[in-house]
C-alpha atoms as a PDB file:
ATOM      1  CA  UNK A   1      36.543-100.170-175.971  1.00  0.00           C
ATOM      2  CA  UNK A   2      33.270-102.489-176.401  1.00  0.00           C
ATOM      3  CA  UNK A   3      33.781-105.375-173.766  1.00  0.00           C
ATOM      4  CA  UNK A   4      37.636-103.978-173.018  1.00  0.00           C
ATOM      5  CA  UNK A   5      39.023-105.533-170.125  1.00  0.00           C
ATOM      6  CA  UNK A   6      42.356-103.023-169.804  1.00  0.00           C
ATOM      7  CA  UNK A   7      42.513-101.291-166.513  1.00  0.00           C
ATOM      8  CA  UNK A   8      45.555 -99.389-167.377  1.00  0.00           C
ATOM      9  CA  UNK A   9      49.188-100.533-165.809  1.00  0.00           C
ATOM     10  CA  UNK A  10      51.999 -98.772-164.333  1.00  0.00           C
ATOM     11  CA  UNK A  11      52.715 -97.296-167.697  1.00  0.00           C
ATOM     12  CA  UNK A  12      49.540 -95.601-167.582  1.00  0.00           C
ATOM     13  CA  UNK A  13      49.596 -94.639-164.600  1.00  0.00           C
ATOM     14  CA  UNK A  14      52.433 -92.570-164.818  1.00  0.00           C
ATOM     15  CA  UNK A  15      51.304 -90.733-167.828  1.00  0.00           C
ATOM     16  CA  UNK A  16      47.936 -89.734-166.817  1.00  0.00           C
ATOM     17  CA  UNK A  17      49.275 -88.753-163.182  1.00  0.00           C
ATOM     18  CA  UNK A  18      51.996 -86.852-165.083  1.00  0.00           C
ATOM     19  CA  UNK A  19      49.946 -85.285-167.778  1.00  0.00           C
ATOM     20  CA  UNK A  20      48.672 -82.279-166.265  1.00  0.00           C
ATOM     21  CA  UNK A  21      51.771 -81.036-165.258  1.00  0.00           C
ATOM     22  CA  UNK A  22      52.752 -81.425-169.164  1.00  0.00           C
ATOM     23  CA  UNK A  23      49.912 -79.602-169.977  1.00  0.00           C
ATOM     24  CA  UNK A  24      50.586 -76.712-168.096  1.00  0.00           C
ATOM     25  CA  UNK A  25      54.211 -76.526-169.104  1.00  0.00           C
ATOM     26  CA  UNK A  26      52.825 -76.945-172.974  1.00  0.00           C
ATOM     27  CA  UNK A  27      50.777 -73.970-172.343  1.00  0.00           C
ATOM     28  CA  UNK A  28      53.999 -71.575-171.574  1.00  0.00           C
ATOM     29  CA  UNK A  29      55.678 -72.684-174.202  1.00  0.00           C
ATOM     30  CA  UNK A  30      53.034 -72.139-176.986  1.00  0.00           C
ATOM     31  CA  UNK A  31      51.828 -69.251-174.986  1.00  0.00           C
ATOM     32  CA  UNK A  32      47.655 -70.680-175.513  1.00  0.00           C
ATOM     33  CA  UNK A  33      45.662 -72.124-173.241  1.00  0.00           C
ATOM     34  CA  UNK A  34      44.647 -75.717-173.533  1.00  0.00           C
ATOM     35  CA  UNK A  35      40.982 -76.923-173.016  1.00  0.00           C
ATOM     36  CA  UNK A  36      40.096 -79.957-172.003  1.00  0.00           C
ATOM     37  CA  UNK A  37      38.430 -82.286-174.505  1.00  0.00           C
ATOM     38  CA  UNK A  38      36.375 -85.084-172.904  1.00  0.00           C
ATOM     39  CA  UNK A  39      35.238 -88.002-175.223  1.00  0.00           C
ATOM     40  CA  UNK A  40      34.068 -86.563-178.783  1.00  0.00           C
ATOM     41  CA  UNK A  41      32.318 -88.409-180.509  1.00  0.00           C
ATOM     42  CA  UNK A  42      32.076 -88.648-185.191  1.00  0.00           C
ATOM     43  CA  UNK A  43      29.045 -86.480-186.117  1.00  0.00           C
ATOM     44  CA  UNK A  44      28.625 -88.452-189.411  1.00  0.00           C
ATOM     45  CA  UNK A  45      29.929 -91.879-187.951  1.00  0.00           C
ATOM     46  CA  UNK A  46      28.808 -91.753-184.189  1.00  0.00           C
ATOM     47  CA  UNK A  47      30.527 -95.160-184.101  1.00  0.00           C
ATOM     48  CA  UNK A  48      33.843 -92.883-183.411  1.00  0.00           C
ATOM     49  CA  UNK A  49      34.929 -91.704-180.751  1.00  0.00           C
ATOM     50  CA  UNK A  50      38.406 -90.261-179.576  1.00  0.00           C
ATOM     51  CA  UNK A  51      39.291 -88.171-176.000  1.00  0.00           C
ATOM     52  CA  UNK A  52      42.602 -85.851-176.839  1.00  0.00           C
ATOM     53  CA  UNK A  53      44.558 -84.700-174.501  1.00  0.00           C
ATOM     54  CA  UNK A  54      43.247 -81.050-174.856  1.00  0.00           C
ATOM     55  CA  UNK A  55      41.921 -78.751-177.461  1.00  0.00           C
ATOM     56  CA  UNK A  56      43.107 -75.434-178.412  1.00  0.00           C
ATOM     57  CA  UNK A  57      40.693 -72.358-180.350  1.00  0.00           C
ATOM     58  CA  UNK A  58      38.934 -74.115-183.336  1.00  0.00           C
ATOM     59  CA  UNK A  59      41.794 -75.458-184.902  1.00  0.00           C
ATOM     60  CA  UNK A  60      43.830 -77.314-182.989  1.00  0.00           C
ATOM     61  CA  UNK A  61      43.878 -80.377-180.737  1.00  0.00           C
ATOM     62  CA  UNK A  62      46.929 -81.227-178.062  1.00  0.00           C
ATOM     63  CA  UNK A  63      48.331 -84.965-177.712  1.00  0.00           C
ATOM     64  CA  UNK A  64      50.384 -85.747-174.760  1.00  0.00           C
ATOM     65  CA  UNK A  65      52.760 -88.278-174.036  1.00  0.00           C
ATOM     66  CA  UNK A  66      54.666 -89.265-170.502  1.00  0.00           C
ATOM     67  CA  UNK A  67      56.450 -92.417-171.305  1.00  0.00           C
ATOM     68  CA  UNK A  68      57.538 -94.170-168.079  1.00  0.00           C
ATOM     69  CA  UNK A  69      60.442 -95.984-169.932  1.00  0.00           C
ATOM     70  CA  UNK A  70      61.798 -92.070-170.410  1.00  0.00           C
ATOM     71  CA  UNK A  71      61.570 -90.777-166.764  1.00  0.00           C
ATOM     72  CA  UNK A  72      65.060 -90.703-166.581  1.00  0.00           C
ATOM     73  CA  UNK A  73      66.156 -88.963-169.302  1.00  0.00           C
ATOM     74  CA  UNK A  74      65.181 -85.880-171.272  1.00  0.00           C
ATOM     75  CA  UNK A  75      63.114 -85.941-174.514  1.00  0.00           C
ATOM     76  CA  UNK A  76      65.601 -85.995-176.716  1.00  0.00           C
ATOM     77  CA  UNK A  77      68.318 -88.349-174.931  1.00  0.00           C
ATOM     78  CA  UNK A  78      65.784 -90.735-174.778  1.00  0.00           C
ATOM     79  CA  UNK A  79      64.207 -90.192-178.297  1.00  0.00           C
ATOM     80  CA  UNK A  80      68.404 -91.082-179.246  1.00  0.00           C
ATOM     81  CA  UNK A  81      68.426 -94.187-177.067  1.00  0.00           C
ATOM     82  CA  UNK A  82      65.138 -95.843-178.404  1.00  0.00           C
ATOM     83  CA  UNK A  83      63.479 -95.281-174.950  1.00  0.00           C
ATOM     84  CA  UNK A  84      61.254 -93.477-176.999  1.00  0.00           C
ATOM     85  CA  UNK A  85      60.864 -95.330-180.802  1.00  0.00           C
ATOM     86  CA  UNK A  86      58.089 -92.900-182.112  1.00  0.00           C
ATOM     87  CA  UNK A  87      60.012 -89.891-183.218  1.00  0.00           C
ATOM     88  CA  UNK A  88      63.302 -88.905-184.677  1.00  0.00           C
ATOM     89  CA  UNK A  89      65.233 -85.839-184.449  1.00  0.00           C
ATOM     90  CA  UNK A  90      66.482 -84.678-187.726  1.00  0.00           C
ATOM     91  CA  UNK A  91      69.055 -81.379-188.000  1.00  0.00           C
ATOM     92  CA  UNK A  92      67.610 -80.588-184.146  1.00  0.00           C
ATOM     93  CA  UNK A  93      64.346 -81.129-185.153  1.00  0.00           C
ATOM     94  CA  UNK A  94      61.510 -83.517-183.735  1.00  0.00           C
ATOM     95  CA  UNK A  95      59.726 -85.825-186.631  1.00  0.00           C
ATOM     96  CA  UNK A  96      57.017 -88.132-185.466  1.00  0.00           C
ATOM     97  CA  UNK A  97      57.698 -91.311-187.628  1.00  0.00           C
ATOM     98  CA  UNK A  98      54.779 -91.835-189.417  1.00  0.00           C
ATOM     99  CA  UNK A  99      54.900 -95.688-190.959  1.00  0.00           C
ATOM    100  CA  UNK A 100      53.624 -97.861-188.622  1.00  0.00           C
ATOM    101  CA  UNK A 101      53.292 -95.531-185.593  1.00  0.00           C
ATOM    102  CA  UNK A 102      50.403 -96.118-183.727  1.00  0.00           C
ATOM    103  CA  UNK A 103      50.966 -92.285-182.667  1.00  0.00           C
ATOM    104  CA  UNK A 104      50.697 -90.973-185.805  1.00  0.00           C
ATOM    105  CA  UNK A 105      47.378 -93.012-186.386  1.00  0.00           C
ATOM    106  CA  UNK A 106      45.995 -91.995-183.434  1.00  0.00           C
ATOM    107  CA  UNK A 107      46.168 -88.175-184.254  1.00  0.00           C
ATOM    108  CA  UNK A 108      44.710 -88.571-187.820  1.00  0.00           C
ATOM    109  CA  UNK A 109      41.899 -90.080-186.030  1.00  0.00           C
ATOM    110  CA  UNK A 110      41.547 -87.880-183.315  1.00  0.00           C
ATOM    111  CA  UNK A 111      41.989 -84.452-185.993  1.00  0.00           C
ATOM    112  CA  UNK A 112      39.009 -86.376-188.427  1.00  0.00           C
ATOM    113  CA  UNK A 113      37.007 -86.776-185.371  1.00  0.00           C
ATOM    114  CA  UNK A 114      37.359 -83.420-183.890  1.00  0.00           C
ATOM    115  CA  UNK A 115      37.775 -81.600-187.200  1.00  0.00           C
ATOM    116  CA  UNK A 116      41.017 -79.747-186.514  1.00  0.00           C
ATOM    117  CA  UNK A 117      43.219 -78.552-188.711  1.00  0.00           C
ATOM    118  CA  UNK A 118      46.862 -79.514-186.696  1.00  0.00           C
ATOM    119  CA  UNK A 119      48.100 -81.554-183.556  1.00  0.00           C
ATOM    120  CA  UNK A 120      50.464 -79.744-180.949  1.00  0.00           C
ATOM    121  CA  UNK A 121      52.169 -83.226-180.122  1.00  0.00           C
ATOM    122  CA  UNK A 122      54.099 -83.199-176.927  1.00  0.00           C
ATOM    123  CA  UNK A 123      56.657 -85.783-175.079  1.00  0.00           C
ATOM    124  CA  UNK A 124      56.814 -84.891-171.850  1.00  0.00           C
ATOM    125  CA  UNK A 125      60.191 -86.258-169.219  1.00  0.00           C
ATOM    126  CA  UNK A 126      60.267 -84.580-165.867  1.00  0.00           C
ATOM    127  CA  UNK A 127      64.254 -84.137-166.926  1.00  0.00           C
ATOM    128  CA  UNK A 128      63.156 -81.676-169.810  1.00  0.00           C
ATOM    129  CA  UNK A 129      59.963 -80.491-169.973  1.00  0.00           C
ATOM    130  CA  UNK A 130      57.862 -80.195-173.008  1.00  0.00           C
ATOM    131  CA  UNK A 131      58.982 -81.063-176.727  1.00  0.00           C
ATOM    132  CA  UNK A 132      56.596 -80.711-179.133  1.00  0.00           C
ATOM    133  CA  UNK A 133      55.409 -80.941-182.867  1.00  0.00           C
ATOM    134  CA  UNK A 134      53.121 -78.643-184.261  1.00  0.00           C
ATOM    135  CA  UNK A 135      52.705 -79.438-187.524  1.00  0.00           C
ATOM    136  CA  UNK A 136      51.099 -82.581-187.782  1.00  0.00           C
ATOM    137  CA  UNK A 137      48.824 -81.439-190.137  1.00  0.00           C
ATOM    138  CA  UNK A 138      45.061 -83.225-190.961  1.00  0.00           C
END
């Protein structure tokens, strides 16, 4: 972030243009609303910082992602043809790999940070809505 020179590409792009309408389909499925978050910074390191996607109540923090290499397939076809190489899906459940997952990393930091408890992690394709993990537990 200090002296960064990234100004975001097409893959970008797509997922922040896409993630609202994520959100909102998130929100029906787990039936909460989802707050929005902003840049939140360590209380006991200020040298921290992390922006989730959303925050829900006191314990919980939301983590979208909109992967432009998986627009044209659902969550789970493309999870099963490495379009997306972060999760697995184990007896028809979704497992966020967590060795050397820069994912996985990301919401550690981001649940330290913000002092949640739990991560409602969600791939979003516009073939299949919302697929989610909710027990990446802090």
């Amino acid at each position: 972030m200090l002296f960064g020179t990234f100004k975001g590409n097409a893959s970008t792009r797509y997922g922040i243009e896409n993630e609202n309408i994520a959100k909102k389909q998130l929100e029906k499925v787990i039936e909460k609303e989802i707050l929005p978050a902003g840049l939140i910074i360590d209380k006991k390191q200020p040298f921290l910082a992390v922006s989730p996607d959303g925050l829900i109540e006191l314990d919980a923090l939301v983590e979208i992602k909109c992967p432009a290499s998986a627009k044209d397939f659902t969550p789970e076809d493309a999870i099963k043809n490495k379009k997306i190489k972060s999760c697995v899906i184990k007896n028809g459940n979704l497992f966020l790999n967590r060795n050397d997952n820069m994912y996985y990393y990301q919401i550690q930091g981001q649940l330290h940070v913000t002092d949640r408890m739990y991560c409602y992690f969600c791939i979003w394709t516009p073939k299949g809505s919302c697929i989610f993990i909710s027990t990446i537990i802090y």
